[in-house]
Every structure is written in C-alpha cells, then in structure tokens.
PDB file of N, CA and C in Angstrom:
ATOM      1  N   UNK A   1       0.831  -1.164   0.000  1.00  0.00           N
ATOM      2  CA  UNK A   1       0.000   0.000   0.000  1.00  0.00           C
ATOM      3  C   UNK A   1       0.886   1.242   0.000  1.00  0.00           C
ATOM      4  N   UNK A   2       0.563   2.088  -0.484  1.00  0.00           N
ATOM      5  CA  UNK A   2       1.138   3.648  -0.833  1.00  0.00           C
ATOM      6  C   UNK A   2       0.573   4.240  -0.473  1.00  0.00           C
ATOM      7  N   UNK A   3       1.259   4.791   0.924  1.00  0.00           N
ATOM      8  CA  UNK A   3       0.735   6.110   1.603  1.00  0.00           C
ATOM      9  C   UNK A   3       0.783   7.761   1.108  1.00  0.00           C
ATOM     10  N   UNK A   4      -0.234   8.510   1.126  1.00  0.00           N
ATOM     11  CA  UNK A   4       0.082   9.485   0.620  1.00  0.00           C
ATOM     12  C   UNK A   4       1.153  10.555   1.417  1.00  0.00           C
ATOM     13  N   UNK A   5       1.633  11.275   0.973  1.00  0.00           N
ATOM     14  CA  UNK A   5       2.940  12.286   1.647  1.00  0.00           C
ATOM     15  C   UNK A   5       2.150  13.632   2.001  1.00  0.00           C
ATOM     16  N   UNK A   6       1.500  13.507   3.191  1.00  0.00           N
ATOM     17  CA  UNK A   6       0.897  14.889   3.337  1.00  0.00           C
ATOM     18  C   UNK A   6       2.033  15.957   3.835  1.00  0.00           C
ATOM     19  N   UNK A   7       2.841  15.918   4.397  1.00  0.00           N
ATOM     20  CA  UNK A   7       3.664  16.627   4.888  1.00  0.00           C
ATOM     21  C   UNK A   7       5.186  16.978   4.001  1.00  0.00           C
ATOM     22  N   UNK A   8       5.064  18.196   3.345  1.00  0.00           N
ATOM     23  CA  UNK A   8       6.349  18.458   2.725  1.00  0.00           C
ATOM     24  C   UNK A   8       7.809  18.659   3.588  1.00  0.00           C
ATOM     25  N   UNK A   9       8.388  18.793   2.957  1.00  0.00           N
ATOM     26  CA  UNK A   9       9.543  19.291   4.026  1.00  0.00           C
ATOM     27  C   UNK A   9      10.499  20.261   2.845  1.00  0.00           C
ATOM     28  N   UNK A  10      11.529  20.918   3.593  1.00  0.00           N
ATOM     29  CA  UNK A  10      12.122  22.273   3.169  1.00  0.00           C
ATOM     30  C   UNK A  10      12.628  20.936   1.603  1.00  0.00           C
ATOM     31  N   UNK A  11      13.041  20.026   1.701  1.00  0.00           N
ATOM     32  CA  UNK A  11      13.922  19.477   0.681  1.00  0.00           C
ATOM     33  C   UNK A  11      12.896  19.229  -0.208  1.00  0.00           C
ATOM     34  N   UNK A  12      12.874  19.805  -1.826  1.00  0.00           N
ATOM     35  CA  UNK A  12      11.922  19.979  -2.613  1.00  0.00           C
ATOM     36  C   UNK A  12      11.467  18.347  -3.084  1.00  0.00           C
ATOM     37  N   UNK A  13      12.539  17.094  -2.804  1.00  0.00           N
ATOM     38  CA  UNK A  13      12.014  16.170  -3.677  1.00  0.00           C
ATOM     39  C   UNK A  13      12.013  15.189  -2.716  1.00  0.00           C
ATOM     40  N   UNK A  14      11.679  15.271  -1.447  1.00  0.00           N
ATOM     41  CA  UNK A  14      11.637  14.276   0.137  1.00  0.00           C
ATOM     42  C   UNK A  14      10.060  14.755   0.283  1.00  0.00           C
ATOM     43  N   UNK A  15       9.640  13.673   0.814  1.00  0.00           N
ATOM     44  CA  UNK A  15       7.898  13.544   0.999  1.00  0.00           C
ATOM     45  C   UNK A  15       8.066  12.437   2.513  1.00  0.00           C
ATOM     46  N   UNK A  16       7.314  13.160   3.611  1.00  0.00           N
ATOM     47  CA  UNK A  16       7.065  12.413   4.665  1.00  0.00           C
ATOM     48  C   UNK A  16       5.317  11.821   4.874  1.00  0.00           C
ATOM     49  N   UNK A  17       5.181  10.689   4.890  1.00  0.00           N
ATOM     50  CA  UNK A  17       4.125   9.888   4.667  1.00  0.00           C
ATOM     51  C   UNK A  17       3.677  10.176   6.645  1.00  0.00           C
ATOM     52  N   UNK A  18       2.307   9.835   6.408  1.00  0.00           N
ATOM     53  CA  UNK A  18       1.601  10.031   7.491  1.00  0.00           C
ATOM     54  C   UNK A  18       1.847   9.797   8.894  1.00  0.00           C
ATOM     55  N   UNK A  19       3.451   8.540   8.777  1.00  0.00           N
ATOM     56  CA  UNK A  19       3.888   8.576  10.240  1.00  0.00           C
ATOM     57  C   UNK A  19       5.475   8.476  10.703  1.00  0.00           C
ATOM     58  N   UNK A  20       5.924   9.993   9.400  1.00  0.00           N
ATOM     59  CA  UNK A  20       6.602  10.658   9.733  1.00  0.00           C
ATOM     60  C   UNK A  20       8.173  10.282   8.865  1.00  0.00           C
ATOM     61  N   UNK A  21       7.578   9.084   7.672  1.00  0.00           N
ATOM     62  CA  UNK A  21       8.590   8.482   7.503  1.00  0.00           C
ATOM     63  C   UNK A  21       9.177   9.350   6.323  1.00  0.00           C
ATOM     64  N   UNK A  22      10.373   9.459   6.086  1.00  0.00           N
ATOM     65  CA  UNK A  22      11.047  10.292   4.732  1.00  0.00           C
ATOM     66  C   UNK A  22      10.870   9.151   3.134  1.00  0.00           C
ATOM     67  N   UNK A  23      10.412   9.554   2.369  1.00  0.00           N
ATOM     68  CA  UNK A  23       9.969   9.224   1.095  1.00  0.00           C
ATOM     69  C   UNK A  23      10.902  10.177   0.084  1.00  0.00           C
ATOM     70  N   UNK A  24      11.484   9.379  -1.068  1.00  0.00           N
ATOM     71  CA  UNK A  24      12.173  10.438  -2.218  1.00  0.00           C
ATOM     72  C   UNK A  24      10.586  10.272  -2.904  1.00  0.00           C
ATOM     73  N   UNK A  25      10.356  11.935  -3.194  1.00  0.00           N
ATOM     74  CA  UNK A  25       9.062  11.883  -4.123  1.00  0.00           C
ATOM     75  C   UNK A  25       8.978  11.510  -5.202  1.00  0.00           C
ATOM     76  N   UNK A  26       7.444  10.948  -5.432  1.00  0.00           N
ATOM     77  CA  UNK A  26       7.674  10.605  -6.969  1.00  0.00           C
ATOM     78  C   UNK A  26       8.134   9.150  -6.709  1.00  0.00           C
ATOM     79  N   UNK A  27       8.312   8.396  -5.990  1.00  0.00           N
ATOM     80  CA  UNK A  27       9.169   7.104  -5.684  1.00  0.00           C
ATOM     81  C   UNK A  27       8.464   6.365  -4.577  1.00  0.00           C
ATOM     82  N   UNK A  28       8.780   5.329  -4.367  1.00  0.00           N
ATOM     83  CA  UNK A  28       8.488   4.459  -3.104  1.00  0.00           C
ATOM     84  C   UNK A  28       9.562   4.124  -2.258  1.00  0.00           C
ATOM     85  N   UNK A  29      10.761   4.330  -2.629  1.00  0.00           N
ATOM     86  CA  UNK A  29      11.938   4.695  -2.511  1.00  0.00           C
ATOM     87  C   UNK A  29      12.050   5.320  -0.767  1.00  0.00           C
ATOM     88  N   UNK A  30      11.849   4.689   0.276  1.00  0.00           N
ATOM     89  CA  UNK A  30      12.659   5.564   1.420  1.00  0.00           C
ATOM     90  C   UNK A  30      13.846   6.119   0.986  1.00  0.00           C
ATOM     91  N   UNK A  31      14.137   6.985   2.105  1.00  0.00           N
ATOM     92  CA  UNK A  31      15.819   7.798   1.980  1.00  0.00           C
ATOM     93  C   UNK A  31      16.104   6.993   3.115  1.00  0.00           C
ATOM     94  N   UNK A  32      15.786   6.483   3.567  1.00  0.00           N
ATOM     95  CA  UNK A  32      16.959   5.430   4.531  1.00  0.00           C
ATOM     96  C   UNK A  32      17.181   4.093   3.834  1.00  0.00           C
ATOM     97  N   UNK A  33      16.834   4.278   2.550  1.00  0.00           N
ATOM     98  CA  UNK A  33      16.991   2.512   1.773  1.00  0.00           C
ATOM     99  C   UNK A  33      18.470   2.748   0.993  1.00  0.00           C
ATOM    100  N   UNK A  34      18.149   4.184   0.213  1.00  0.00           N
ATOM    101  CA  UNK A  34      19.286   4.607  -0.335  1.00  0.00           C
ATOM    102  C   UNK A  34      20.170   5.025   0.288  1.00  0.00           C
ATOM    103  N   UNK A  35      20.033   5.495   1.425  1.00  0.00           N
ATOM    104  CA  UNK A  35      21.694   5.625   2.234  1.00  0.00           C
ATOM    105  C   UNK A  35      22.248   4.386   2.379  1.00  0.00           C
ATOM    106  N   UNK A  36      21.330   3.051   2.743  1.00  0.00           N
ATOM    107  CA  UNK A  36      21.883   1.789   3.249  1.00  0.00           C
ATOM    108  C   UNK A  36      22.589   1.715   1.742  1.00  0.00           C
ATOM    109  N   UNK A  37      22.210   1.668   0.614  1.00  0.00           N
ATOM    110  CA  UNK A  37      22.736   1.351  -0.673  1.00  0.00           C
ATOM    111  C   UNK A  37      24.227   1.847  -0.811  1.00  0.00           C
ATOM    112  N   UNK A  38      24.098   2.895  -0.336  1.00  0.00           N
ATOM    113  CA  UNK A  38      25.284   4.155  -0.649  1.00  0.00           C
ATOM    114  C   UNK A  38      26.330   3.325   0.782  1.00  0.00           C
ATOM    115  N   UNK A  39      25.944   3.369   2.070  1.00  0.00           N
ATOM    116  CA  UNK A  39      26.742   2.706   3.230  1.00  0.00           C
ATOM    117  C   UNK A  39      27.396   1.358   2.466  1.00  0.00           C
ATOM    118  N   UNK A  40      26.423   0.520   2.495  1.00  0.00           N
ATOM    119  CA  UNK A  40      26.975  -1.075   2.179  1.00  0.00           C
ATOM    120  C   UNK A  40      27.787  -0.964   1.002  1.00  0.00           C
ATOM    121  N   UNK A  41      27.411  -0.567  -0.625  1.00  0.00           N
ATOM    122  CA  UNK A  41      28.117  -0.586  -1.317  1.00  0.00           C
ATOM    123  C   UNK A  41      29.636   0.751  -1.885  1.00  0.00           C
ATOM    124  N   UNK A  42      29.391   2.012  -0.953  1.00  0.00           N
ATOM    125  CA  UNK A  42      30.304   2.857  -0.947  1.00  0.00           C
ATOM    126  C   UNK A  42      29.990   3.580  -2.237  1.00  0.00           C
ATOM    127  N   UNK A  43      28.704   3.236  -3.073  1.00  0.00           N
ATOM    128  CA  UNK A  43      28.220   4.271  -4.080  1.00  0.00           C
ATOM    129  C   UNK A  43      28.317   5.557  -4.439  1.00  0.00           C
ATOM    130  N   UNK A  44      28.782   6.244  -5.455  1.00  0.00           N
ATOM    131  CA  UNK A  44      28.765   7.542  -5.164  1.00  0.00           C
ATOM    132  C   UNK A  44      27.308   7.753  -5.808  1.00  0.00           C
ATOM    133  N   UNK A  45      27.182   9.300  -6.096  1.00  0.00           N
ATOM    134  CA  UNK A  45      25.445   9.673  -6.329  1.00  0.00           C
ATOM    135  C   UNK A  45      25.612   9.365  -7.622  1.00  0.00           C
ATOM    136  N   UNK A  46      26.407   9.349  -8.387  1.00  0.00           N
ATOM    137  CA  UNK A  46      26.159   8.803  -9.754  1.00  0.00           C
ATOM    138  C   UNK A  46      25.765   7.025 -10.164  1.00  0.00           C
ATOM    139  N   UNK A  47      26.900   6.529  -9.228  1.00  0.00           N
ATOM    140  CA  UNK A  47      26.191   5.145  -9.584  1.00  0.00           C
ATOM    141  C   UNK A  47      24.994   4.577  -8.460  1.00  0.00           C
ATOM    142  N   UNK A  48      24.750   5.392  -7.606  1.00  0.00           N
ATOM    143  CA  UNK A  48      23.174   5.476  -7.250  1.00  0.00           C
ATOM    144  C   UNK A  48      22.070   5.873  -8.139  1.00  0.00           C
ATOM    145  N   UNK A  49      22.548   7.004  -8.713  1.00  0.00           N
ATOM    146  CA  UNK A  49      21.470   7.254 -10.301  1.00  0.00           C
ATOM    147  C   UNK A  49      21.968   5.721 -10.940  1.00  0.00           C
ATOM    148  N   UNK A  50      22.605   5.252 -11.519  1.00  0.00           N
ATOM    149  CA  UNK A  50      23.007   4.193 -12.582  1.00  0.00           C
ATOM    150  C   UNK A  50      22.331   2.916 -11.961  1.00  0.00           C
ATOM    151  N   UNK A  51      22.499   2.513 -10.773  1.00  0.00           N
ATOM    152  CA  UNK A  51      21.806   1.343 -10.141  1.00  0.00           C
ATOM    153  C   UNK A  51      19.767   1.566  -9.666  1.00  0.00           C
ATOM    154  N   UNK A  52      19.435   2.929  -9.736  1.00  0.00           N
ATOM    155  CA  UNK A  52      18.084   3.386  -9.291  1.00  0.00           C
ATOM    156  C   UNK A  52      17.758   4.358 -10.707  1.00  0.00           C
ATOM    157  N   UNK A  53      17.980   3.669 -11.641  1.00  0.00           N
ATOM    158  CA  UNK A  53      18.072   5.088 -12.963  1.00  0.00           C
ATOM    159  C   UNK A  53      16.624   5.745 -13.526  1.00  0.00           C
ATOM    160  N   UNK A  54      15.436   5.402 -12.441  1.00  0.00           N
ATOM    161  CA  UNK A  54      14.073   6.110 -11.908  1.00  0.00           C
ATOM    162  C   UNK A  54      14.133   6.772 -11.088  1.00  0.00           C
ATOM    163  N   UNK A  55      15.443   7.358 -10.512  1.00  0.00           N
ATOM    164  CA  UNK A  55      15.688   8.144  -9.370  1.00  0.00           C
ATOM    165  C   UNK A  55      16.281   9.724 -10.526  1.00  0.00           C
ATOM    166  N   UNK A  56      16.195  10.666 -10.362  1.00  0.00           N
ATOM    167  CA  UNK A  56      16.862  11.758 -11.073  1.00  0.00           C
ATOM    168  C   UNK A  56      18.004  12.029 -10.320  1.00  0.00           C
ATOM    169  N   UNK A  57      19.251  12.739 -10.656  1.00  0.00           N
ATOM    170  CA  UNK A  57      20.137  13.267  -9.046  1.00  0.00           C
ATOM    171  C   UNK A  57      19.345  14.234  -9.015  1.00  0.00           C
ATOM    172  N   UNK A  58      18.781  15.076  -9.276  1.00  0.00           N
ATOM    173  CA  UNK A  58      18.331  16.056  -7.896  1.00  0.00           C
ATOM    174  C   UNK A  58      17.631  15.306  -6.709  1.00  0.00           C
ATOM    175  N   UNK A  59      16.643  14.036  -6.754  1.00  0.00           N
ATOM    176  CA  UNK A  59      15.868  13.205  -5.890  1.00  0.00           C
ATOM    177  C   UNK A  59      17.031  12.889  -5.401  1.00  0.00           C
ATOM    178  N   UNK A  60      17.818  11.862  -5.543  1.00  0.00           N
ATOM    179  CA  UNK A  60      19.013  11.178  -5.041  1.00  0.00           C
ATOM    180  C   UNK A  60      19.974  12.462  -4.408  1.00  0.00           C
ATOM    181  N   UNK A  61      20.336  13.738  -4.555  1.00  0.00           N
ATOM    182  CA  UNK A  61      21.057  14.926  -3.837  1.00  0.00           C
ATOM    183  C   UNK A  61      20.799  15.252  -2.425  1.00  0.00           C
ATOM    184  N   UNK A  62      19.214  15.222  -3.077  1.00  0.00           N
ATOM    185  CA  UNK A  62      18.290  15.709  -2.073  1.00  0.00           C
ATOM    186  C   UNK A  62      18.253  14.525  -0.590  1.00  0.00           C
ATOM    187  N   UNK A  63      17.827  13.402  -1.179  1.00  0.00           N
ATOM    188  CA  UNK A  63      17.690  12.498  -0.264  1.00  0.00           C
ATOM    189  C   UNK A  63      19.330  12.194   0.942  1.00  0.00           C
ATOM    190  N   UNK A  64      20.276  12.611   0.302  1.00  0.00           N
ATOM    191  CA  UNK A  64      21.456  12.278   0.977  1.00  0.00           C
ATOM    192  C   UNK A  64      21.571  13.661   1.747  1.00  0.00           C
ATOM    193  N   UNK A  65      20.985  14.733   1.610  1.00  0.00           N
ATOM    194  CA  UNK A  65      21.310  16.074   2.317  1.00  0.00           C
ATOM    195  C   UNK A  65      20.528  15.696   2.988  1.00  0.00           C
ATOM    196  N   UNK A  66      19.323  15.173   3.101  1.00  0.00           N
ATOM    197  CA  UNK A  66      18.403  15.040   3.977  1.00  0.00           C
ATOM    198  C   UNK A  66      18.488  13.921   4.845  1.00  0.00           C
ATOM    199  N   UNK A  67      19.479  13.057   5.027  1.00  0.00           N
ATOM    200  CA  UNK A  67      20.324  12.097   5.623  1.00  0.00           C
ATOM    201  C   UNK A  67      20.740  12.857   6.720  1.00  0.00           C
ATOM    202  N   UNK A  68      21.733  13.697   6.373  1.00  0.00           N
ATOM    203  CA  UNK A  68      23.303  14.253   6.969  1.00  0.00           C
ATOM    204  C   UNK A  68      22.512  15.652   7.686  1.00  0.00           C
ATOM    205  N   UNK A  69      21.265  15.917   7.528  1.00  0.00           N
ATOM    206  CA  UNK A  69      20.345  17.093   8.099  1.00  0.00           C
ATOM    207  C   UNK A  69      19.997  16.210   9.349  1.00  0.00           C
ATOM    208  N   UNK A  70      19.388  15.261   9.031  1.00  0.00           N
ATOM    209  CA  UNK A  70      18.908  14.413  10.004  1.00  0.00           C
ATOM    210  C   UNK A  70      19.158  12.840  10.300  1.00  0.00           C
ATOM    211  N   UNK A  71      20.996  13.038  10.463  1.00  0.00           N
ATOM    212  CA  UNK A  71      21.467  11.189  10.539  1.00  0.00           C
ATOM    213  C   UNK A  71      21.562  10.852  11.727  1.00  0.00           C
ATOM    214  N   UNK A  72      21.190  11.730  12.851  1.00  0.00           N
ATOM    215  CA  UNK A  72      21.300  10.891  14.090  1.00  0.00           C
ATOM    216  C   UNK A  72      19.924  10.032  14.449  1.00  0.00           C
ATOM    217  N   UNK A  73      18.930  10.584  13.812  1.00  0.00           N
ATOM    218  CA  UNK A  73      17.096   9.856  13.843  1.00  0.00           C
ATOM    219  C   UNK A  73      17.264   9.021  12.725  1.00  0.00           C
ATOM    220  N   UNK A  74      17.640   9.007  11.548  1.00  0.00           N
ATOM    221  CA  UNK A  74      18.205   8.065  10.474  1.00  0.00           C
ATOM    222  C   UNK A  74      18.882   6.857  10.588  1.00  0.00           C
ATOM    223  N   UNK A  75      20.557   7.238  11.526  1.00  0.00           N
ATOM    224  CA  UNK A  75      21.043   5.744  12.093  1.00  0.00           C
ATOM    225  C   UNK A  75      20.463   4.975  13.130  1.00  0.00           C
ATOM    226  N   UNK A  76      19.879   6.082  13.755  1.00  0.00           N
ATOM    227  CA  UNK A  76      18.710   5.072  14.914  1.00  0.00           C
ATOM    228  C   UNK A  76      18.189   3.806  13.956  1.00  0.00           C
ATOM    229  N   UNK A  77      17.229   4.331  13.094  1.00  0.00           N
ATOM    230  CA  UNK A  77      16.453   3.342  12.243  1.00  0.00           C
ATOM    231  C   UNK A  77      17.445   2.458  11.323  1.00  0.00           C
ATOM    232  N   UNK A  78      18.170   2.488  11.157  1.00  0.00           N
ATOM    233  CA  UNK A  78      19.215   1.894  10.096  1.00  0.00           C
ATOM    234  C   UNK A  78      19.566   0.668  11.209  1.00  0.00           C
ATOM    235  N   UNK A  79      20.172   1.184  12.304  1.00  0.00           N
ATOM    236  CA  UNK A  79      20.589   0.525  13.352  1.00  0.00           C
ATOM    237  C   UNK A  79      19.128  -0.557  13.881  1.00  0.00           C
ATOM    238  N   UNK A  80      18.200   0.074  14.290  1.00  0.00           N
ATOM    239  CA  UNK A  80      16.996  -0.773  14.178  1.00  0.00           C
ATOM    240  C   UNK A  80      16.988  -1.756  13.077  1.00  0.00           C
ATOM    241  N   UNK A  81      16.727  -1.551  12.000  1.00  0.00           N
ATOM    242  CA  UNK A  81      16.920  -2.560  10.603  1.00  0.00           C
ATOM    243  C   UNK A  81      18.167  -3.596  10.589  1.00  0.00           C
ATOM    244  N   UNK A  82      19.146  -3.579  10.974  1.00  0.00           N
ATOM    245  CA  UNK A  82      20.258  -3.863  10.788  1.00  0.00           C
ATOM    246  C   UNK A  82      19.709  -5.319  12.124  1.00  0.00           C
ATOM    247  N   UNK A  83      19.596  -4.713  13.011  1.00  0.00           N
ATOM    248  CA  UNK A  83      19.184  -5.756  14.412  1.00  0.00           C
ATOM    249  C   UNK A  83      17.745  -6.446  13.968  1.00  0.00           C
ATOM    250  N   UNK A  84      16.664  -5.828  13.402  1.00  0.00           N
ATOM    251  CA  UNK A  84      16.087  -6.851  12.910  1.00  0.00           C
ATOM    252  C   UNK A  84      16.450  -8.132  12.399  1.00  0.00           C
ATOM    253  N   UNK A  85      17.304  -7.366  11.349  1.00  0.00           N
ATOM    254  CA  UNK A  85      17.737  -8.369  10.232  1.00  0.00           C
ATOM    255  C   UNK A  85      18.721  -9.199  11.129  1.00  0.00           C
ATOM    256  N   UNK A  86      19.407  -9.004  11.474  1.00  0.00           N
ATOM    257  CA  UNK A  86      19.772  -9.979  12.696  1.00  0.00           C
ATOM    258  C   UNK A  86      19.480 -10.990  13.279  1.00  0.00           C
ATOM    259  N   UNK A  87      18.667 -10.523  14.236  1.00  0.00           N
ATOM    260  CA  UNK A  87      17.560 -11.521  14.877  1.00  0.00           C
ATOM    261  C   UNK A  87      16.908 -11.884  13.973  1.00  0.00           C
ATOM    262  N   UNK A  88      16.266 -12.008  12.989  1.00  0.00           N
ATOM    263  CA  UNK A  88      15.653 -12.676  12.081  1.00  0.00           C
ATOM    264  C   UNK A  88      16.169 -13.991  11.421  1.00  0.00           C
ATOM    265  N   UNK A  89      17.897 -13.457  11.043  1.00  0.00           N
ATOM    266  CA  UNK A  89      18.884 -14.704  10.499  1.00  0.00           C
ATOM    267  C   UNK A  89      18.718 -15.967  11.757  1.00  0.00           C
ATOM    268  N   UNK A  90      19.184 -14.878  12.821  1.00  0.00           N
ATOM    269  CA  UNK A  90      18.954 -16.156  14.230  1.00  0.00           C
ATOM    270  C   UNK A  90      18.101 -16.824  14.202  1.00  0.00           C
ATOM    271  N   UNK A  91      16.619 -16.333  14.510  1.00  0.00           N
ATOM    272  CA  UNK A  91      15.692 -17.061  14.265  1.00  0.00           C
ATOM    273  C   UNK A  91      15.359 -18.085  13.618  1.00  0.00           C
ATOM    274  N   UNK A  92      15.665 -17.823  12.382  1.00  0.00           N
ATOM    275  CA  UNK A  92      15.633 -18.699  11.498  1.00  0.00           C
ATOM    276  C   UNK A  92      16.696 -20.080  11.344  1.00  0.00           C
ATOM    277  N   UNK A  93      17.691 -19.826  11.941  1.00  0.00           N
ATOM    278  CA  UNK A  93      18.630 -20.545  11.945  1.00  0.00           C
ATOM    279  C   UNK A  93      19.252 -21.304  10.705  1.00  0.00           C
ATOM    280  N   UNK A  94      19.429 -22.276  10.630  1.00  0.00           N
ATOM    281  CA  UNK A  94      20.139 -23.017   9.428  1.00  0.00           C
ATOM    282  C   UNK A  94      19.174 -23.548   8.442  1.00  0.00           C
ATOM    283  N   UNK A  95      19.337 -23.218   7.430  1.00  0.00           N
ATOM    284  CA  UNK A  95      18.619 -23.823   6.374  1.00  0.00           C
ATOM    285  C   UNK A  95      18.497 -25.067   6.168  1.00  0.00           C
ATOM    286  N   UNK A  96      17.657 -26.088   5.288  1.00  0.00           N
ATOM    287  CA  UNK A  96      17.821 -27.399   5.697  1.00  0.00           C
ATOM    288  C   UNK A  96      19.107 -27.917   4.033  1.00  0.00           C
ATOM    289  N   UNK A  97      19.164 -26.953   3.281  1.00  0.00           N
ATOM    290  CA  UNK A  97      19.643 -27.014   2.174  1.00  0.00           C
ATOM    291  C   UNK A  97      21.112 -26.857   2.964  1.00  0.00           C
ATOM    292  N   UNK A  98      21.593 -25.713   3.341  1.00  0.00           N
ATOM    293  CA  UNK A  98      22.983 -25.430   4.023  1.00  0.00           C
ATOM    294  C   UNK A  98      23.363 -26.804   5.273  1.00  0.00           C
ATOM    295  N   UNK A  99      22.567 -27.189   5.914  1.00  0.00           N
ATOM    296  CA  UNK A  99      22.718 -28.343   6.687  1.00  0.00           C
ATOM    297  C   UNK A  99      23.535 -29.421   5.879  1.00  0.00           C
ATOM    298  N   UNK A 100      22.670 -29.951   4.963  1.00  0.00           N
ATOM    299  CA  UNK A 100      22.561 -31.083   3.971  1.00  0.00           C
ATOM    300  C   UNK A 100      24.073 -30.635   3.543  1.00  0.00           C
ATOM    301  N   UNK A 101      24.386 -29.660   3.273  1.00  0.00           N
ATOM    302  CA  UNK A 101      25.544 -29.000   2.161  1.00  0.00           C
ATOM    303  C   UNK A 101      27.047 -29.064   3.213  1.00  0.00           C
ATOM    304  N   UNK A 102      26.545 -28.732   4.625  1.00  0.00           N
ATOM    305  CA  UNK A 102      27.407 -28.531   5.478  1.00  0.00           C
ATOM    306  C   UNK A 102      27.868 -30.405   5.440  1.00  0.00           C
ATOM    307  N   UNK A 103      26.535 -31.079   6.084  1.00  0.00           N
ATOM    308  CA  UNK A 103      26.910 -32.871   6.477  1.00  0.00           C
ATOM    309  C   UNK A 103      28.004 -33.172   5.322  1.00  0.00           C
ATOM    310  N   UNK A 104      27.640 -32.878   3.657  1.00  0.00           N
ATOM    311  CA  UNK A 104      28.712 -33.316   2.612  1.00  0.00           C
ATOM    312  C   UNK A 104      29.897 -32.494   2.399  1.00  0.00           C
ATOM    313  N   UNK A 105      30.643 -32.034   3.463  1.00  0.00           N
ATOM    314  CA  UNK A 105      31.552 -30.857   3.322  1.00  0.00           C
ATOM    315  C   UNK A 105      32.183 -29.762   2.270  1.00  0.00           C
ATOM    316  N   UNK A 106      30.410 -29.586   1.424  1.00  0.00           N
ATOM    317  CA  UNK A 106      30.538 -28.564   0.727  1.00  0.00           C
ATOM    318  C   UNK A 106      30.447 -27.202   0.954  1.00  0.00           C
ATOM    319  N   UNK A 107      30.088 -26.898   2.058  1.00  0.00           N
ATOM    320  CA  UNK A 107      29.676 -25.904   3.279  1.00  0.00           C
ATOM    321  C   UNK A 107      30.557 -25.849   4.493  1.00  0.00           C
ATOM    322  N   UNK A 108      31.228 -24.832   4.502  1.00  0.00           N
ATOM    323  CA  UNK A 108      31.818 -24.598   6.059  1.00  0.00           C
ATOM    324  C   UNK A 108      31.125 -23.739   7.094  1.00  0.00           C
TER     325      UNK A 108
END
C-alpha cells in the first residue's frame, strides 16, 4: 500500500508519509533505503542514479542532504533494521539445504 505524503519538508524532492517516515518523491523509494545502498556498497550519487536510474540526481542529492540534516534519527532506524535483520537470520537458523551441504563438506 502507498501512503500518501501529506507533509512536505524544506527538501523539494523528500515527501514524509503520514507517520513521519522520509519518502524520495515521486518514488516508493525511502531515503533510509538509499543511504543503506550508498553505506553497504560505498556508491557515489552517480552510480546510485546508474543502479536506481528512476531516481533523477536532484531526488538522489536531495535524499542524501536530507540524511546528513537528520542522521542521528536516520542511524537510529538503520541501526533498528540492521538488528532486525539480525535476529531474524537467528531465528531462522540453518537452512535445511545449508545443513545437507554442510553434512557433505561442501559448506563450512
């Protein structure tokens, strides 16, 4: 579902959806998806345009100023995501495919 962005903010191409979350407009695109993109792979804004090439750089400019405006409420959530994903791997534990793969010591 696609929430609408009632709330603008000073950054012309960032849209905050009804509970507060940052949106690149025009996109479904969080700005905390594309920083993780830019973190994990060390992207610059060009091959963020080249890998998202429905993103314009002014959207993609915008979204990273609007990071570094507001990265201490940003890594909170990143940091949240990151520990999800975490606990989730745990949870889940070993696959029954990686097991099988591990018993024939094709898997370490």
């Amino acid at each position: 579902m696609i929430s609408t962005f009632p709330t603008t903010t000073s950054y012309e191409h960032i849209r905050l959806d009804d509970k507060g979350v940052p949106f690149i407009a025009d996109s479904t695109m969080k700005v905390v998806e594309l920083v993780m993109a830019q973190m994990a792979y060390g992207w610059s804004p060009e091959e963020l345009h080249f890998q998202h090439p429905y993103l314009t750089m002014s959207q993609i400019h915008s979204a990273l100023a609007y990071y570094w405006e507001n990265k201490a409420t940003l890594d909170a959530d990143i940091e949240r995501r990151l520990a999800y994903a975490e606990q989730s791997r745990l949870d889940a534990g070993v696959s029954p495919l990686a097991g099988r793969l591990r018993e024939q010591g094709l898997l370490t």
